[in-house]
Protein backbone atom coordinates (compact mmCIF):
# COMPACT_ATOMS: atom_id res chain seq x y z
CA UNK A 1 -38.78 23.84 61.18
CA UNK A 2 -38.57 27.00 58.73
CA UNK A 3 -35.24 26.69 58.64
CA UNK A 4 -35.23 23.32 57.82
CA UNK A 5 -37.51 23.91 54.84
CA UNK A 6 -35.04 26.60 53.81
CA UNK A 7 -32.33 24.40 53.52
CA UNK A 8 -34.52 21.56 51.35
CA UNK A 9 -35.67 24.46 49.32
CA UNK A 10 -31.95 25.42 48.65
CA UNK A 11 -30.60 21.89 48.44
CA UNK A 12 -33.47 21.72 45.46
CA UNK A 13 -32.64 24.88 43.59
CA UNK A 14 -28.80 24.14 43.36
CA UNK A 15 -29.93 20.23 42.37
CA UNK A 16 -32.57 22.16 39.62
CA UNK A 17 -29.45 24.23 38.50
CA UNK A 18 -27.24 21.63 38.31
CA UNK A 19 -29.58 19.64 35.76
CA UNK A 20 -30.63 22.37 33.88
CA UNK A 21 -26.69 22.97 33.14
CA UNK A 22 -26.30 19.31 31.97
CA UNK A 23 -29.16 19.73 29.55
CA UNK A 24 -28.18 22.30 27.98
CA UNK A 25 -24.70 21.12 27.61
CA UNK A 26 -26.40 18.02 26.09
CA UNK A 27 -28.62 20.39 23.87
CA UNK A 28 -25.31 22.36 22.47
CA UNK A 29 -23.01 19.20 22.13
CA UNK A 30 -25.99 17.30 20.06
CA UNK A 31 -26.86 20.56 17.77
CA UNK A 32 -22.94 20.76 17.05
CA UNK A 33 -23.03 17.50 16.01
CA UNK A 34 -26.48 17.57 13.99
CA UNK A 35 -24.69 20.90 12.25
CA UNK A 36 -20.94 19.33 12.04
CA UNK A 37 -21.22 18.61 8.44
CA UNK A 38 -23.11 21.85 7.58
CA UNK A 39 -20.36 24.00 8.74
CA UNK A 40 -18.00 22.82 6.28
CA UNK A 41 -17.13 19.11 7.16
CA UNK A 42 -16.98 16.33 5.18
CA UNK A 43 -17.80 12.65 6.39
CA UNK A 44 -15.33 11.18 7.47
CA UNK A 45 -14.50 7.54 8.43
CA UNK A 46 -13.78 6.28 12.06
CA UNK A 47 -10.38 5.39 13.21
CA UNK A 48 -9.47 1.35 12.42
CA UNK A 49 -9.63 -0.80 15.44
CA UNK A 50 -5.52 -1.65 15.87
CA UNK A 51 -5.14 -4.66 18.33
CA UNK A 52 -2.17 -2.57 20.67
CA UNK A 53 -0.34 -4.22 23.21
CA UNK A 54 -1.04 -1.88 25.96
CA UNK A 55 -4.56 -1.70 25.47
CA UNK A 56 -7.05 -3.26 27.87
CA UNK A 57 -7.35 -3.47 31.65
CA UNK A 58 -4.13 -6.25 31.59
CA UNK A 59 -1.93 -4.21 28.64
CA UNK A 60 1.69 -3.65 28.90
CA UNK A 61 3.96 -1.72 26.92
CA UNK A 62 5.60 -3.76 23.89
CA UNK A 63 9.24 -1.98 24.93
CA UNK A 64 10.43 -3.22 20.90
CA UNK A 65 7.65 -1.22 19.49
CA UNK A 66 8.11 1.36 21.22
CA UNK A 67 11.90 1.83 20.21
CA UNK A 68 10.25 1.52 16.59
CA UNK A 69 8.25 3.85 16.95
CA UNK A 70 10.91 6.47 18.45
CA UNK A 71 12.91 5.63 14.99
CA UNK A 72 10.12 6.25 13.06
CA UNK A 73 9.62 9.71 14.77
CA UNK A 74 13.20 10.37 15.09
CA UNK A 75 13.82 9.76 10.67
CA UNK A 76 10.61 10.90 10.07
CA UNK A 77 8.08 12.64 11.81
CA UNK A 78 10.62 14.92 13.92
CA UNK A 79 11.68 17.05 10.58
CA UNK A 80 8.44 18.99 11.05
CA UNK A 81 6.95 18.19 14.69
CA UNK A 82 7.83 18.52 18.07
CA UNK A 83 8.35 16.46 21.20
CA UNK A 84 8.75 19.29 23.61
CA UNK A 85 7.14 17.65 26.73
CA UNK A 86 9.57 14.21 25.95
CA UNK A 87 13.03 14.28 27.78
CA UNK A 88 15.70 12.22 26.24
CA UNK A 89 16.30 10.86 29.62
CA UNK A 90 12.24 9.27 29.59
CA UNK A 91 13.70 7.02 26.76
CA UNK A 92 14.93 4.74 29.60
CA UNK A 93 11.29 3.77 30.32
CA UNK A 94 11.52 1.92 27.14
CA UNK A 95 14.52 -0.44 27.17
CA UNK A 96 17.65 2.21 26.78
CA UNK A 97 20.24 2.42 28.64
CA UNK A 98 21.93 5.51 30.40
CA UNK A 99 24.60 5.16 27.66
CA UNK A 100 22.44 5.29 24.77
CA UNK A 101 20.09 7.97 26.32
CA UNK A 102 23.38 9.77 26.10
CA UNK A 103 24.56 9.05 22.93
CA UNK A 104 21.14 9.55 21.74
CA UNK A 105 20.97 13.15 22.86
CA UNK A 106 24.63 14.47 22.17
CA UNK A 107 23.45 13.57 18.52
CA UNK A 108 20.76 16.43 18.76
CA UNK A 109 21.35 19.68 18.31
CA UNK A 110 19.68 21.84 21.23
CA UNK A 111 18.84 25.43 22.52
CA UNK A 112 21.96 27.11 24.49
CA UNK A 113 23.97 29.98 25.47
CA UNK A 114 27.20 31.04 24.49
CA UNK A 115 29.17 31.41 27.96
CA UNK A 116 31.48 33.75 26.27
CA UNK A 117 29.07 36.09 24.91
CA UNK A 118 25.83 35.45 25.89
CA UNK A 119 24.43 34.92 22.64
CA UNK A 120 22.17 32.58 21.85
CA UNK A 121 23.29 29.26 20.45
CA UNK A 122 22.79 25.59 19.95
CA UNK A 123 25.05 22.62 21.94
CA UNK A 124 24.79 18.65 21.89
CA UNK A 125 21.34 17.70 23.89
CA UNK A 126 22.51 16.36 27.34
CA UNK A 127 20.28 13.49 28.87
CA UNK A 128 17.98 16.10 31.23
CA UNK A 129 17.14 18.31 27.89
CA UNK A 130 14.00 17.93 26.11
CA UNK A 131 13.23 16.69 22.72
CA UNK A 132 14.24 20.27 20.61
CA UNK A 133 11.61 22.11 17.90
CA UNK A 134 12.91 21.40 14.04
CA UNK A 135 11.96 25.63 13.82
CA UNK A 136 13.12 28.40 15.53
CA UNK A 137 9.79 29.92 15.94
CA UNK A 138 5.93 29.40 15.18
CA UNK A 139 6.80 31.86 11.82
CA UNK A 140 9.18 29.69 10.69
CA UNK A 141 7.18 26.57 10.87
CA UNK A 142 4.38 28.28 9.59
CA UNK A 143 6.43 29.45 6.22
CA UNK A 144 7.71 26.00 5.88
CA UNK A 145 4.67 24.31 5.66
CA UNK A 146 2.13 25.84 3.45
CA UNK A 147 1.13 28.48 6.12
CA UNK A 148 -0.16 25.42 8.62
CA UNK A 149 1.93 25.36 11.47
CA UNK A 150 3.03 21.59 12.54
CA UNK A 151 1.39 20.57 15.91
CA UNK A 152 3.54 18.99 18.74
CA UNK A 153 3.09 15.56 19.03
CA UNK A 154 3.75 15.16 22.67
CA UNK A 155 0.20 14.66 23.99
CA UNK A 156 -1.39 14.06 20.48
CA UNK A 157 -2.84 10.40 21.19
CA UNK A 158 -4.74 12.08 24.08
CA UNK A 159 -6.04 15.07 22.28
CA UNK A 160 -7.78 13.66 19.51
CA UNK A 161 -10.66 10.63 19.99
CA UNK A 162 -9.49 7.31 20.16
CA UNK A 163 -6.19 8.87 19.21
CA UNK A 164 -3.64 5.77 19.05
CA UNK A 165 -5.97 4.33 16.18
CA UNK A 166 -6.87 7.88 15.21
CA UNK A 167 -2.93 8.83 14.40
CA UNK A 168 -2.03 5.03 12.74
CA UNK A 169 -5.67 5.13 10.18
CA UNK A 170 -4.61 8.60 9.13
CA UNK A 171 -0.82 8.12 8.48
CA UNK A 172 -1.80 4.83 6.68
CA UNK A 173 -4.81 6.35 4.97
CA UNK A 174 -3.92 8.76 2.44
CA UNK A 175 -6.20 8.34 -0.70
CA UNK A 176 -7.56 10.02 -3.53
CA UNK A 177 -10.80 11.14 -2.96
CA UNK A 178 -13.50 8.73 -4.55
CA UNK A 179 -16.04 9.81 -7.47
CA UNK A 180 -18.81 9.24 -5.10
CA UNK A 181 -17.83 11.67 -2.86
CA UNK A 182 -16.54 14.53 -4.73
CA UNK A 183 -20.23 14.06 -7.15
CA UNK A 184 -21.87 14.68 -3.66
CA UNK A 185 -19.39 17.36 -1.79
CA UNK A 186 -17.21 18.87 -4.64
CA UNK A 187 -15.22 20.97 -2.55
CA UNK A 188 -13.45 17.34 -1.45
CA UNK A 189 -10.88 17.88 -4.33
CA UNK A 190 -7.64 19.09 -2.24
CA UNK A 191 -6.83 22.59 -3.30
CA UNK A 192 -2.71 23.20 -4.54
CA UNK A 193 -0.38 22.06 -1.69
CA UNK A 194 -3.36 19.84 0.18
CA UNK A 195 -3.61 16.51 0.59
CA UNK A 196 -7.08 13.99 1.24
CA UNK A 197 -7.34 11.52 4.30
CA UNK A 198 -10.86 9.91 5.17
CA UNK A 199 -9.71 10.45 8.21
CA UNK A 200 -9.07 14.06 8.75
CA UNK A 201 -12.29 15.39 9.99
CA UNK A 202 -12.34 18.43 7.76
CA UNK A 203 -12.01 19.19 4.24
CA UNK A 204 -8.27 18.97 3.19
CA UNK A 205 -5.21 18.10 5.45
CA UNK A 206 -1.93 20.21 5.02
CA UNK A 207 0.84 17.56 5.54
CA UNK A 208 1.78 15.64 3.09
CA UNK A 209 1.78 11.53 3.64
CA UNK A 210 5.23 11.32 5.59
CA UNK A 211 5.36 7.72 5.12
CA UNK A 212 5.05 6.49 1.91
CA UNK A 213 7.34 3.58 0.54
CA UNK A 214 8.28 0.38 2.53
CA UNK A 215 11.81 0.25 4.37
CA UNK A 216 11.33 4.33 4.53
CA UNK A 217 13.05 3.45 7.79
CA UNK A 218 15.60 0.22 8.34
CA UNK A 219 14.77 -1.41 12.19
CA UNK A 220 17.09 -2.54 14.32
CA UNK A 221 14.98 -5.79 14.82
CA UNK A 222 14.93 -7.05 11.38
CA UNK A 223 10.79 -6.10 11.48
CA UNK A 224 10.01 -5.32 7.94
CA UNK A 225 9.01 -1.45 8.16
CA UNK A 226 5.63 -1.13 6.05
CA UNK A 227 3.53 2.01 5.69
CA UNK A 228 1.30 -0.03 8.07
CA UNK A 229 3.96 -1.36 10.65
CA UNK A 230 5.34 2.25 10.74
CA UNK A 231 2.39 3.89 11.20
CA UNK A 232 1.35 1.53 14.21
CA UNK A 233 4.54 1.63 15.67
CA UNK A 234 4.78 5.88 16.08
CA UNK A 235 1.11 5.61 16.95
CA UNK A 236 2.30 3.61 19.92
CA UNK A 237 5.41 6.00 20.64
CA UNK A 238 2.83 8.67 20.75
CA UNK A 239 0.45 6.92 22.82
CA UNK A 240 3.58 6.13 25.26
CA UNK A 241 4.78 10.13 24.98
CA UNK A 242 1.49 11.19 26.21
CA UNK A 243 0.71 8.82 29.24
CA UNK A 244 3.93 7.23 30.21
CA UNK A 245 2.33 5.77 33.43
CA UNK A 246 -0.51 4.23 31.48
CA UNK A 247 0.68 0.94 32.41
CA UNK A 248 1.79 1.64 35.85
CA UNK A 249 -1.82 3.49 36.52
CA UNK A 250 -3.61 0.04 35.90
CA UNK A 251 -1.06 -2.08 37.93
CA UNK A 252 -1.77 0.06 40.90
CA UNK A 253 -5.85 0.26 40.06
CA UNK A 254 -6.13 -3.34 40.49
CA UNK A 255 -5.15 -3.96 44.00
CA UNK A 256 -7.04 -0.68 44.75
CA UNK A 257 -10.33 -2.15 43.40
CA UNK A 258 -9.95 -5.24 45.31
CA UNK A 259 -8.72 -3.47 48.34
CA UNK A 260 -12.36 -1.17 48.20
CA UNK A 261 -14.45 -4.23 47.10
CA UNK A 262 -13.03 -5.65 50.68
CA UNK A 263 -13.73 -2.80 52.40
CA UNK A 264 -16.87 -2.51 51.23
CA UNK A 265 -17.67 -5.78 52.41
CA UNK A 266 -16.48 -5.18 55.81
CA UNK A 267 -18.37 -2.15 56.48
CA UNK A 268 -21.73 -3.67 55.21
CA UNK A 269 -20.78 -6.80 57.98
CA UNK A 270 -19.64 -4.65 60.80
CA UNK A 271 -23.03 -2.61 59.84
CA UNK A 272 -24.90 -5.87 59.99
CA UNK A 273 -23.53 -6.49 63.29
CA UNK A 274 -23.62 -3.14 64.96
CA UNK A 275 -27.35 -2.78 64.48
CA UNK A 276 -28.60 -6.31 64.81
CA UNK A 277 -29.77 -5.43 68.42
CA UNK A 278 -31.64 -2.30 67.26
CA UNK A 279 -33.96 -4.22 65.37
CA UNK A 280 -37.51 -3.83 66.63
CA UNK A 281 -38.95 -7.54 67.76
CA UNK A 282 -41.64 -8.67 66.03
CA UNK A 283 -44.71 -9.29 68.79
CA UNK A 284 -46.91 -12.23 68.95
């Protein structure tokens, strides 16, 4: 019996710990939010709602936008950020085929050695090579960009909230701030070489709007590329870059659901059935 009671008692401490944890995660995360703007943040505006083709519990990729969006990063975005966790040969999974993949990575220049003398060198990008860095080094990109260094973009619709709508509202966003806001937070005026996005959740953003005129880019399918399409269509390259299985993850998650909603039922019956003769009879 004692050591029964020892083991409740235990079994109650850990369960005490484990809630006092939670609360005081919940205390930290809701005083960092109460203090967010006192620390030096400005408000800021929530992502738009973009109506994406692979969104929702039935979404597929849209395999066009996808290539639009890869042009898009490939004319634009790619002169400052990388794709290092991207290999060319992952474009197949949206409509290319082995031919272009090829084509499409001899025209890059990539990290190599020089057989002859060792040194380091650059080569044509083979199909099994990975998207390269447009800087040698985190220096480099540093010095060419105002002292901010570039972030990759591989896993970028993941690591920011709602991130697909997150990266298309701020690359179609850039505006001067309004009256309103710098009369009530001042330091809202970008300083020399910064640039305001409602947005950006902080006070100034160090890249400059990369897409800025219509037809910046020229599609292949005829779309017409404004600041808006373009912006929507690398959002969904980058959403794409960062899960590539997203749509193959809720094919499969159906037929598991239905297969444990089946199960479930079938244990609860064979339960039902097991005990119906240890049920006590009611007396007269």
């Amino acid at each position: 019996m004692s050591k029964l009671l020892s083991v409740r008692l235990v079994a109650i401490l850990v369960g005490l710990g484990f809630a006092f944890v939670a609360l005081f995660a919940f205390v930290i995360g809701a005083y960092n939010a109460a203090t967010e703007e006192s620390q030096g943040h400005l408000p800021y505006e929530k992502p738009r709602d973009f109506d994406f083709a692979f969104e929702g519990p039935f979404g597929k990729w849209d395999a066009q936008q996808l290539q639009r969006g890869l042009k898009v990063y490939n004319e634009v975005c790619s002169a400052c950020h990388s794709l290092k966790f991207v290999a060319f040969r992952d474009l197949e999974a949206i409509g290319y085929d082995e031919s272009q993949v090829k084509a499409f990575a001899a025209s890059k220049q990539v990290p190599g050695i020089d057989p002859n003398t060792g040194e380091a060198t650059t080569r044509p990008g083979l199909p099994t090579d990975y998207f390269p860095s447009p800087y040698p080094n985190a220096v480099a990109a540093a010095a060419a960009n105002n002292n901010a260094i570039p972030p990759d973009l591989s896993l970028m619709a993941k690591a920011r909230a709602d991130g697909t709508n997150y990266v298309a509202s701020l690359l179609s966003g850039y505006a001067e701030p309004t009256a309103e806001l710098l009369a009530e937070h001042p330091e809202a005026a970008p300083a020399p070489g910064l640039h305001h996005n409602p947005y950006f959740p902080n006070l100034n953003l160090a890249m400059a709007p990369p897409l800025t005129t219509t037809d910046q880019v020229t599609y292949d399918d005829g779309t017409q590329a404004t600041v808006e399409q373009m912006s929507q269509d690398v959002a969904a390259f980058l959403a794409w870059t960062a899960e590539p299985t997203m749509v193959k993850r809720k094919q499969t998650g159906w037929p598991v659901l239905i297969f444990l909603l089946f199960a479930t039922v079938l244990a609860y019956l064979s339960k039902k059935q097991i005990w119906a003769a240890a049920k006590p009879k009611k007396r007269d």
